[in-house]
PDB file of N, CA and C in Angstrom:
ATOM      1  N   UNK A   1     134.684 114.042 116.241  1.00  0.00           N
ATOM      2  CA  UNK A   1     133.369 113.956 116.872  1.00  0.00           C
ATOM      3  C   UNK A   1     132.298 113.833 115.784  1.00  0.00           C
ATOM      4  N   UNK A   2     131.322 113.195 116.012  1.00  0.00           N
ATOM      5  CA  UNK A   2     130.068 112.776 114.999  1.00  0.00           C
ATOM      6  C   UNK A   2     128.982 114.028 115.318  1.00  0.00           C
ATOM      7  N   UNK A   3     128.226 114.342 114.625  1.00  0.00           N
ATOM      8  CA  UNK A   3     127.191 115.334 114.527  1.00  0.00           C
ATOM      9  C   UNK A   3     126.538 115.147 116.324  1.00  0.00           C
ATOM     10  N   UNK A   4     125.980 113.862 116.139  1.00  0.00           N
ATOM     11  CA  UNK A   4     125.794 113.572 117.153  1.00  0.00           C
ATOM     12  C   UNK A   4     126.138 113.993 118.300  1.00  0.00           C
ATOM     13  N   UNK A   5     127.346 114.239 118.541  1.00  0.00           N
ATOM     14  CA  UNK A   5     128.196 114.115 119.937  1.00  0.00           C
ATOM     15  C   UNK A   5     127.851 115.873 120.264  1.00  0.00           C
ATOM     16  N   UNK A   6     128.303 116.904 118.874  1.00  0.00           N
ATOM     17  CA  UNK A   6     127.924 117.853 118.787  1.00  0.00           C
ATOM     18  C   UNK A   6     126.703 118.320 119.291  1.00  0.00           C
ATOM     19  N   UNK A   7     125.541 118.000 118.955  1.00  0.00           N
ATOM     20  CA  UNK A   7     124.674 118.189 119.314  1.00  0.00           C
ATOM     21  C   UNK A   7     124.113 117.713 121.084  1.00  0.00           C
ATOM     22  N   UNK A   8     125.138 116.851 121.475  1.00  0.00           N
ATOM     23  CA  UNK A   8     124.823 116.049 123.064  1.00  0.00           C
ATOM     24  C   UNK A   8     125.714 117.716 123.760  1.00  0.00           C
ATOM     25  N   UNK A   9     126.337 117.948 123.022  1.00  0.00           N
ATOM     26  CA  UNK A   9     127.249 118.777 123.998  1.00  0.00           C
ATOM     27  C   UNK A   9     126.721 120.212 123.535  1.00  0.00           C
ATOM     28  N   UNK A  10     126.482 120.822 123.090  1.00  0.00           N
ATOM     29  CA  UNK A  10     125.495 121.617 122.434  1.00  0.00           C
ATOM     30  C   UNK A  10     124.050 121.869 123.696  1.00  0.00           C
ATOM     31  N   UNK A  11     123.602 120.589 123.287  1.00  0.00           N
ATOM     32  CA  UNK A  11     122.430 120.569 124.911  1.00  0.00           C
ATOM     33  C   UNK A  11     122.953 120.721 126.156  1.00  0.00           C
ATOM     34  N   UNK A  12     123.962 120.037 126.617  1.00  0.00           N
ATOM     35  CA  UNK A  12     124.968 119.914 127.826  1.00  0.00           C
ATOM     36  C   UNK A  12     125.207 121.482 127.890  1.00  0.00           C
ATOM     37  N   UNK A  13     125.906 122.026 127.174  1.00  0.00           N
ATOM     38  CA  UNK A  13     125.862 123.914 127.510  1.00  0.00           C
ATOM     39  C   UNK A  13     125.130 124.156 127.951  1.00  0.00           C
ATOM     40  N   UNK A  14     123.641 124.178 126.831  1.00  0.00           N
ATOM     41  CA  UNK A  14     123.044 125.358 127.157  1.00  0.00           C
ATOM     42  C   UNK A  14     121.984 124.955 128.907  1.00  0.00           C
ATOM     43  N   UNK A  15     121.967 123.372 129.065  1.00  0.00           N
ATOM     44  CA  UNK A  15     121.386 123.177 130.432  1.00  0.00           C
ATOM     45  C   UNK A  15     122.556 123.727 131.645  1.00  0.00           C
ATOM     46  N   UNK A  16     123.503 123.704 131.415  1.00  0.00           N
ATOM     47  CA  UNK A  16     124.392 124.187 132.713  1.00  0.00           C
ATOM     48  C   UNK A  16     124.124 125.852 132.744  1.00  0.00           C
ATOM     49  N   UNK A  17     124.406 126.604 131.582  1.00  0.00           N
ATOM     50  CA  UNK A  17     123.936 127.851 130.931  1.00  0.00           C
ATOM     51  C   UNK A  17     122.896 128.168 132.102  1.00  0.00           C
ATOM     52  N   UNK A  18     121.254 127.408 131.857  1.00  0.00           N
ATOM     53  CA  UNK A  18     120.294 128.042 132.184  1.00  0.00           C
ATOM     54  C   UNK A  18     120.300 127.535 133.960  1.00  0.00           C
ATOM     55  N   UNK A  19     121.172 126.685 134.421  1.00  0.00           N
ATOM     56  CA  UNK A  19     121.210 125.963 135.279  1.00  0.00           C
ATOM     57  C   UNK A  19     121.978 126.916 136.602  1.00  0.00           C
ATOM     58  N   UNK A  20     122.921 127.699 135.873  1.00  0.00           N
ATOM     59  CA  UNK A  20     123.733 128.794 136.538  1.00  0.00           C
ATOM     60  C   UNK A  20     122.912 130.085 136.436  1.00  0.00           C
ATOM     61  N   UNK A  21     122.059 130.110 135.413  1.00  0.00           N
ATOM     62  CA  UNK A  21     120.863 131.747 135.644  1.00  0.00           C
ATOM     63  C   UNK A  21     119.694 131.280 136.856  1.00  0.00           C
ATOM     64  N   UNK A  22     119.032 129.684 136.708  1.00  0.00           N
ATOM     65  CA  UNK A  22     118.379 129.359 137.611  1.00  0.00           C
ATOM     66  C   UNK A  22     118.987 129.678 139.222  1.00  0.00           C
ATOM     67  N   UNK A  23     120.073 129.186 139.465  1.00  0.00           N
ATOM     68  CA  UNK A  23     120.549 129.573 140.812  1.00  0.00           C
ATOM     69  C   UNK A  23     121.073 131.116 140.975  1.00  0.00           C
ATOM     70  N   UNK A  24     121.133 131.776 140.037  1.00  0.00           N
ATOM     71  CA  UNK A  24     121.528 133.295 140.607  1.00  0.00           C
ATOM     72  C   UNK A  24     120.226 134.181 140.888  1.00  0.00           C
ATOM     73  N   UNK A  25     119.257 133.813 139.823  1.00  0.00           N
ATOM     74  CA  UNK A  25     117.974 134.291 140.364  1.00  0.00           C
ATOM     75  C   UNK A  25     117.082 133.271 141.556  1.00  0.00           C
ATOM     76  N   UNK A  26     117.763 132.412 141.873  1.00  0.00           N
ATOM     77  CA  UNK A  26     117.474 132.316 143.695  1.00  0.00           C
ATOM     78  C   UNK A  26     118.211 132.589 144.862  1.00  0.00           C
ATOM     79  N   UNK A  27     119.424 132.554 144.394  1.00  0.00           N
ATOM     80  CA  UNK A  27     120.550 133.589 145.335  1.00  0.00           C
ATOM     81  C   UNK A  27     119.800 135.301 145.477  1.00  0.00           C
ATOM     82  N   UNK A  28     119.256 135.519 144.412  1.00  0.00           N
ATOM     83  CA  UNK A  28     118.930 136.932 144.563  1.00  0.00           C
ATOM     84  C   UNK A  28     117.727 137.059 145.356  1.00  0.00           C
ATOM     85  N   UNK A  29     116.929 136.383 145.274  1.00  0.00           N
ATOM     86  CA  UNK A  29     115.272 135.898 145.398  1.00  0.00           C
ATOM     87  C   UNK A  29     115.556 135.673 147.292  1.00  0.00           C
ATOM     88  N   UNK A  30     116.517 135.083 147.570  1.00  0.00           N
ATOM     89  CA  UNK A  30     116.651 134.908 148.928  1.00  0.00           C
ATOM     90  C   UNK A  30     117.252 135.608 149.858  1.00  0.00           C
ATOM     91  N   UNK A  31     118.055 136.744 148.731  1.00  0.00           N
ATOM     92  CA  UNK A  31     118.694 138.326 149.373  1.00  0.00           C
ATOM     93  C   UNK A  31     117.527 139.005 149.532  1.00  0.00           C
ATOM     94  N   UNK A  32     116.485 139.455 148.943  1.00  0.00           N
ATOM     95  CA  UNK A  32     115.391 139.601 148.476  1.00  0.00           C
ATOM     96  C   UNK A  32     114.775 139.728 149.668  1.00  0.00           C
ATOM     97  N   UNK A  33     114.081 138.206 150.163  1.00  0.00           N
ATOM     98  CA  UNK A  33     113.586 137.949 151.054  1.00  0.00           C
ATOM     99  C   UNK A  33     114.039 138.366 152.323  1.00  0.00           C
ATOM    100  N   UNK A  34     115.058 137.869 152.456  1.00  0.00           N
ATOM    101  CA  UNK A  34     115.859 138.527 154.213  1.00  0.00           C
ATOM    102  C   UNK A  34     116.051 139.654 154.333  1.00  0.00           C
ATOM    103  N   UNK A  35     116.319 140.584 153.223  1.00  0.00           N
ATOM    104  CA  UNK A  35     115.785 142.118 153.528  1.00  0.00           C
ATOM    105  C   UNK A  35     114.410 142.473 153.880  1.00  0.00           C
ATOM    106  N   UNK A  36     113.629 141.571 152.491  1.00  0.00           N
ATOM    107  CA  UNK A  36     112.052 142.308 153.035  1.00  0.00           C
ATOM    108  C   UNK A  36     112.012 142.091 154.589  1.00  0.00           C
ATOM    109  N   UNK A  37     112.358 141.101 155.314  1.00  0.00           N
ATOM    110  CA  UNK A  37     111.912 140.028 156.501  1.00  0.00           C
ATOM    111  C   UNK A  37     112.772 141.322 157.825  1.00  0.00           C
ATOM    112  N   UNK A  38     113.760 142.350 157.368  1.00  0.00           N
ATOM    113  CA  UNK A  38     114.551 142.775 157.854  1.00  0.00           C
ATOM    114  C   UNK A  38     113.771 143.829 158.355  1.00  0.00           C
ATOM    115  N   UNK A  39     113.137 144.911 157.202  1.00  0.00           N
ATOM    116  CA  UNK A  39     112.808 145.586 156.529  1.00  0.00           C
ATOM    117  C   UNK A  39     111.401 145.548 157.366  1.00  0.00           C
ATOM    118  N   UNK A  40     110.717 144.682 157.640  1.00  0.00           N
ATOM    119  CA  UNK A  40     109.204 144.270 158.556  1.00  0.00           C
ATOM    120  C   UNK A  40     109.531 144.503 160.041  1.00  0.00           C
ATOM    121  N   UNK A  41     110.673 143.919 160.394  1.00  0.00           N
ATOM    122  CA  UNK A  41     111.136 143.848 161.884  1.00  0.00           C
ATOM    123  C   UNK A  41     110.999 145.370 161.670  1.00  0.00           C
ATOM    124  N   UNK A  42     112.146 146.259 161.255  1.00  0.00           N
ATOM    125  CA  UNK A  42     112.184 147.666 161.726  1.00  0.00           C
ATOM    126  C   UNK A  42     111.098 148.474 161.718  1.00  0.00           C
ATOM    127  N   UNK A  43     110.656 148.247 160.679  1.00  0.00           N
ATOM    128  CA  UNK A  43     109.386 148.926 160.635  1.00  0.00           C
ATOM    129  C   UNK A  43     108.013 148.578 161.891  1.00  0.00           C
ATOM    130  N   UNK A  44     108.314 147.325 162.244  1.00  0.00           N
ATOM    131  CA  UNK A  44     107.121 146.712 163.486  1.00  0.00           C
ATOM    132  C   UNK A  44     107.531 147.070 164.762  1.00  0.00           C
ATOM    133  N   UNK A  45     109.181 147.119 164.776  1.00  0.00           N
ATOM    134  CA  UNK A  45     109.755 147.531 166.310  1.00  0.00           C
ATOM    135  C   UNK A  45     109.149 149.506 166.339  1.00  0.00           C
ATOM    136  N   UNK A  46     109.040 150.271 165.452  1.00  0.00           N
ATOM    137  CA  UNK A  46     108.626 151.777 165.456  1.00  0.00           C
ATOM    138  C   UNK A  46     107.546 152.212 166.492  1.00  0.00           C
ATOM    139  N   UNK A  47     107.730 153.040 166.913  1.00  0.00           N
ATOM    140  CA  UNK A  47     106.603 153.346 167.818  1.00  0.00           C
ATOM    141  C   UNK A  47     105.341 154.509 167.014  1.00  0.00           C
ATOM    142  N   UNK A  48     104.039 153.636 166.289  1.00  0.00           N
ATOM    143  CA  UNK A  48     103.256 154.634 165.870  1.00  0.00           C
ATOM    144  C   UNK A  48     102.509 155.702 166.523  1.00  0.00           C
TER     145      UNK A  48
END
């Protein structure tokens, strides 16, 4: 392999890398959400 190629695949990591942290912090972000959304219902169904 040429320096080159090294360096193409080098970039290629680290974008899949940040590409797999990008989707776990929206997997989480959307657990997140449907609790808060859960979390509103119970609290709105309560009788104050």
């Amino acid at each position: 392999m040429t320096q080159g190629q090294y360096v193409a695949a080098a970039y290629g990591v680290f974008l899949v890398v940040v590409l797999a942290y990008v989707a776990i912090i929206a997997a989480k972000l959307a657990r997140l959400e449907r609790q808060l959304l859960e979390l509103v219902e119970l609290t709105g169904r309560r009788p104050s």
